[in-house]
C-alpha atoms as a PDB file:
ATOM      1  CA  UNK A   1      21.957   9.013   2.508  1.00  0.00           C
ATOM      2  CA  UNK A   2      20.477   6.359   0.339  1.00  0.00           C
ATOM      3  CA  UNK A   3      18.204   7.428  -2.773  1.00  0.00           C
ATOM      4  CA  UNK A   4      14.418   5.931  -2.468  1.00  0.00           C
ATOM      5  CA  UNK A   5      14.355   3.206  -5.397  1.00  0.00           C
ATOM      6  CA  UNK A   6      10.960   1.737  -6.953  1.00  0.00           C
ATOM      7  CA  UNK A   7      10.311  -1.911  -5.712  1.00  0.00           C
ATOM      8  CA  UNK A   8       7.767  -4.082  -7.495  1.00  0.00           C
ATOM      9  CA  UNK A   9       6.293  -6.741  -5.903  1.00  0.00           C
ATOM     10  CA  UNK A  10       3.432  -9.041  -7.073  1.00  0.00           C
ATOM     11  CA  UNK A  11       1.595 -12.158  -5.744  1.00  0.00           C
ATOM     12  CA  UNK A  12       3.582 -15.836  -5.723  1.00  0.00           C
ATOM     13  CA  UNK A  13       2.126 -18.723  -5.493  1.00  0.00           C
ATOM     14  CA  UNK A  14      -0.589 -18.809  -2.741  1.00  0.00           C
ATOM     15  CA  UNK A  15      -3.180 -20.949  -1.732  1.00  0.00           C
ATOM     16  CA  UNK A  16      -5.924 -19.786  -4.134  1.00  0.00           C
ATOM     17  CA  UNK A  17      -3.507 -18.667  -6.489  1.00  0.00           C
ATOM     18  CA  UNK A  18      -1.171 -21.679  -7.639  1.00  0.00           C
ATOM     19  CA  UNK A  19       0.633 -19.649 -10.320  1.00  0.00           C
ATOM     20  CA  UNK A  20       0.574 -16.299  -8.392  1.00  0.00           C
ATOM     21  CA  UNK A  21      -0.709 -13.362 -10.023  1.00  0.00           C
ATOM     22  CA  UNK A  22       0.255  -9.956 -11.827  1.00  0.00           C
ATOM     23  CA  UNK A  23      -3.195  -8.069 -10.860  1.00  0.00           C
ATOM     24  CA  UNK A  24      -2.175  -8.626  -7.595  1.00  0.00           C
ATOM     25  CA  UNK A  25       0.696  -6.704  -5.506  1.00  0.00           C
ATOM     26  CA  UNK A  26       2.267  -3.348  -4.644  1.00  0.00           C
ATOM     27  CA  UNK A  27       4.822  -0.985  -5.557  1.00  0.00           C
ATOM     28  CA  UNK A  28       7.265   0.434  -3.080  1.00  0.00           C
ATOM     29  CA  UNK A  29       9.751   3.565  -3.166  1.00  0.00           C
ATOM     30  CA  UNK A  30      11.989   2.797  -0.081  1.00  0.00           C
ATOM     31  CA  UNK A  31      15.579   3.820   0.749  1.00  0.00           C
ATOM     32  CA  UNK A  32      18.171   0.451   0.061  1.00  0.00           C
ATOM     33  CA  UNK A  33      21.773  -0.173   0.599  1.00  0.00           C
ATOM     34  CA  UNK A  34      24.603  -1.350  -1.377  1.00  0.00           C
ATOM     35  CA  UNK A  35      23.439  -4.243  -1.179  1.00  0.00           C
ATOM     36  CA  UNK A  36      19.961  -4.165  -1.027  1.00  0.00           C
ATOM     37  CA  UNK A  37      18.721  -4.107   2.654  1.00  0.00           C
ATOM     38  CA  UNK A  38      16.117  -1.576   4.001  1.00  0.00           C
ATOM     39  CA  UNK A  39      18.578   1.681   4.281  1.00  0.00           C
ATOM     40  CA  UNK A  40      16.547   2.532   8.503  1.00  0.00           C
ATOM     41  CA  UNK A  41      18.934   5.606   8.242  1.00  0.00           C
ATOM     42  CA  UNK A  42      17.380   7.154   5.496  1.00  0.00           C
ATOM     43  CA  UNK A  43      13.862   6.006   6.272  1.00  0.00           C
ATOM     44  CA  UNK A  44      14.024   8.000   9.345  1.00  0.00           C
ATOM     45  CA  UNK A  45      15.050  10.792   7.538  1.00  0.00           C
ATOM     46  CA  UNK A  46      12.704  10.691   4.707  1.00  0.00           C
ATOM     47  CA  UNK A  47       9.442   8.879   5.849  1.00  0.00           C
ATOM     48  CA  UNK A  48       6.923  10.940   3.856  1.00  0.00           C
ATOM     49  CA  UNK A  49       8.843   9.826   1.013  1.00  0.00           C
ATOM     50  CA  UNK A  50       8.645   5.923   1.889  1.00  0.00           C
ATOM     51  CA  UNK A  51       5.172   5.224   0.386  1.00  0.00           C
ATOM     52  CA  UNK A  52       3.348   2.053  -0.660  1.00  0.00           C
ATOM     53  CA  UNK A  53       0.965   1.278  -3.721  1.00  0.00           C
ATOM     54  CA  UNK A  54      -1.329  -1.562  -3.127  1.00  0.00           C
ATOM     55  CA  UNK A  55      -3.117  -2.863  -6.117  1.00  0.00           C
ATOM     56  CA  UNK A  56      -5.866  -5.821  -6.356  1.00  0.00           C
ATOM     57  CA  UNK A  57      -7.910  -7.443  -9.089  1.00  0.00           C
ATOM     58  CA  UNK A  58     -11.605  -5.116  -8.702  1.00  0.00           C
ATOM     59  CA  UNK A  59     -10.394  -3.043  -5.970  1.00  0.00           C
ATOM     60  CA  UNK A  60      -9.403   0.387  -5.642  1.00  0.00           C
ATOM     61  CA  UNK A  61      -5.739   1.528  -5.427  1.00  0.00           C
ATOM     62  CA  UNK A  62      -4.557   2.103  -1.476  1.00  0.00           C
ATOM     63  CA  UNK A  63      -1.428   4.310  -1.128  1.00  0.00           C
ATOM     64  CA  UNK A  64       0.052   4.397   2.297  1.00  0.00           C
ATOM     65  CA  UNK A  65       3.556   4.277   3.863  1.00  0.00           C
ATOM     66  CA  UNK A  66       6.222   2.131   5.017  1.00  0.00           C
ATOM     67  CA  UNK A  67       5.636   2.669   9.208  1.00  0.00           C
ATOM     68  CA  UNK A  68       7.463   1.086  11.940  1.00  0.00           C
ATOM     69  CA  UNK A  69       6.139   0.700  15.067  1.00  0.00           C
ATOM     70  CA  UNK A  70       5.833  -1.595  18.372  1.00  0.00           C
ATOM     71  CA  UNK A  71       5.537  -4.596  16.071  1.00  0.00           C
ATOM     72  CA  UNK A  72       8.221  -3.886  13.451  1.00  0.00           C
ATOM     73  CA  UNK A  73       7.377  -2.602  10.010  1.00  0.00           C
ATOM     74  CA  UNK A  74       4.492  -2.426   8.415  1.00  0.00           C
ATOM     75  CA  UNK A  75       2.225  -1.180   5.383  1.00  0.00           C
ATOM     76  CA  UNK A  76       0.111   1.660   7.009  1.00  0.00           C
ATOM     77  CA  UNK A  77      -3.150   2.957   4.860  1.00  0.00           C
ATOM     78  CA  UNK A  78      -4.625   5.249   7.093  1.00  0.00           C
ATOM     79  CA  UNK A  79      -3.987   6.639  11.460  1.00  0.00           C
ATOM     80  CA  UNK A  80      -4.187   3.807  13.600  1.00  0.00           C
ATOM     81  CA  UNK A  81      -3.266   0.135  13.322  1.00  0.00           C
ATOM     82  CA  UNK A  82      -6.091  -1.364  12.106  1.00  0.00           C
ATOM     83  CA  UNK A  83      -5.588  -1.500   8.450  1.00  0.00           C
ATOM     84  CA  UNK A  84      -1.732  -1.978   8.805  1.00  0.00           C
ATOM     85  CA  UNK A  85      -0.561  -4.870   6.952  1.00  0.00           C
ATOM     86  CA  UNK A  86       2.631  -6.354   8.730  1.00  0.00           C
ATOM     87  CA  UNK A  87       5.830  -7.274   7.165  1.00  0.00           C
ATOM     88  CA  UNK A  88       7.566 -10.812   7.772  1.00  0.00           C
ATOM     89  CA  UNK A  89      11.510 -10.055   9.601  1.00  0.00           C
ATOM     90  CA  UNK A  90      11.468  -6.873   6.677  1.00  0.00           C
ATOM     91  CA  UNK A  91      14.718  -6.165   8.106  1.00  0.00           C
ATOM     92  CA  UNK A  92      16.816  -9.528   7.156  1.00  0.00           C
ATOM     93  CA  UNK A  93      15.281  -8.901   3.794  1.00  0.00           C
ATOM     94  CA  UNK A  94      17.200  -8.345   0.641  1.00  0.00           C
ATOM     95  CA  UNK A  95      15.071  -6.111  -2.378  1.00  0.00           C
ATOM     96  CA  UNK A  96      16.273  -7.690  -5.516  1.00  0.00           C
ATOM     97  CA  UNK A  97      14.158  -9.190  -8.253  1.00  0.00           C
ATOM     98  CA  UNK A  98      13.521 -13.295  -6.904  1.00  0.00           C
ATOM     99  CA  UNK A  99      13.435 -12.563  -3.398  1.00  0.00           C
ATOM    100  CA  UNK A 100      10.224 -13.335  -1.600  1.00  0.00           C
ATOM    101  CA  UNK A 101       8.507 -10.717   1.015  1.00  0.00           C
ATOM    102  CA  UNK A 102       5.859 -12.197   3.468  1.00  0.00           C
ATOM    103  CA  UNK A 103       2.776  -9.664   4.049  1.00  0.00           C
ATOM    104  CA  UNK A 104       0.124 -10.267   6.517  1.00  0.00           C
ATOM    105  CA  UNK A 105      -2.842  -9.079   5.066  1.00  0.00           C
ATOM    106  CA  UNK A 106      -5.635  -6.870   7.307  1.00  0.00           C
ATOM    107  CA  UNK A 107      -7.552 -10.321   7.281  1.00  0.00           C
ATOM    108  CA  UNK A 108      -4.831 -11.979   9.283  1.00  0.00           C
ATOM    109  CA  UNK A 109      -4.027 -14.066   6.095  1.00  0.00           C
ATOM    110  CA  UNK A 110      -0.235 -14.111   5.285  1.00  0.00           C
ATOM    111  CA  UNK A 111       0.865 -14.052   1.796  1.00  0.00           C
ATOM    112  CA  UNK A 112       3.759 -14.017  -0.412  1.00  0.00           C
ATOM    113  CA  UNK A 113       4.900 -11.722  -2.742  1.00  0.00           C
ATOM    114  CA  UNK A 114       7.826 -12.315  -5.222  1.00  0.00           C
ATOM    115  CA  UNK A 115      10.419  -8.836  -6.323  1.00  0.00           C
ATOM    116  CA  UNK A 116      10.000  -8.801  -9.721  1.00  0.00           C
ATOM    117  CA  UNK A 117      11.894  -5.052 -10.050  1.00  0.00           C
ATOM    118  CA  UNK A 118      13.827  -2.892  -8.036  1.00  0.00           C
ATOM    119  CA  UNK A 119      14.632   0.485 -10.387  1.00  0.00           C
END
């Protein structure tokens, strides 16, 4: 079983935004593998423990968890799917600090967020 690391991720270059930004992004503390895919094995056993931090310029902290469900994984804040935030092919991805994770905001907007840690 994989151990949960810290991932830190934080706003690329958007429209809106064209040098990104470090007031925007979240914090994740998922399971990984060797080398550096999402460990499903692990999540499975450990959900509780797979938890998101979402932080934005002027607006309150939302924690939630890493869910996945009839439309592949997601950011989940609170029961339901309306305030999940869905995660672009989460699966191919690889957590290390340069890689780029697509997140499709509650608005429908999808944005990009650049790994800048994995601890």
């Amino acid at each position: 079983m994989s151990r949960l690391y810290t991932v830190q991720m934080l706003l690329a270059r958007n429209p809106g935004f064209p040098e990104g930004s470090t007031e925007r992004g979240y914090e994740l503390h998922l399971p990984l593998t060797a080398d550096g895919h999402l460990d499903t094995e692990t999540w499975k056993a450990r959900k509780a423990d797979c938890t998101v931090r979402r932080f934005w310029h002027d607006e309150s902290d939302r924690i939630g968890e890493l869910i996945h469900g009839r439309h592949g994984w997601a950011f989940s804040y609170e029961p339901g799917e309306a305030d999940d935030e869905p995660l672009f092919k989460l699966d191919g991805h690889v957590f290390r600090p340069g890689e780029y994770v697509t997140v499709r905001e509650t608005d429908g907007e999808a944005l990009t967020f650049r790994i800048v840690s994995v601890r």
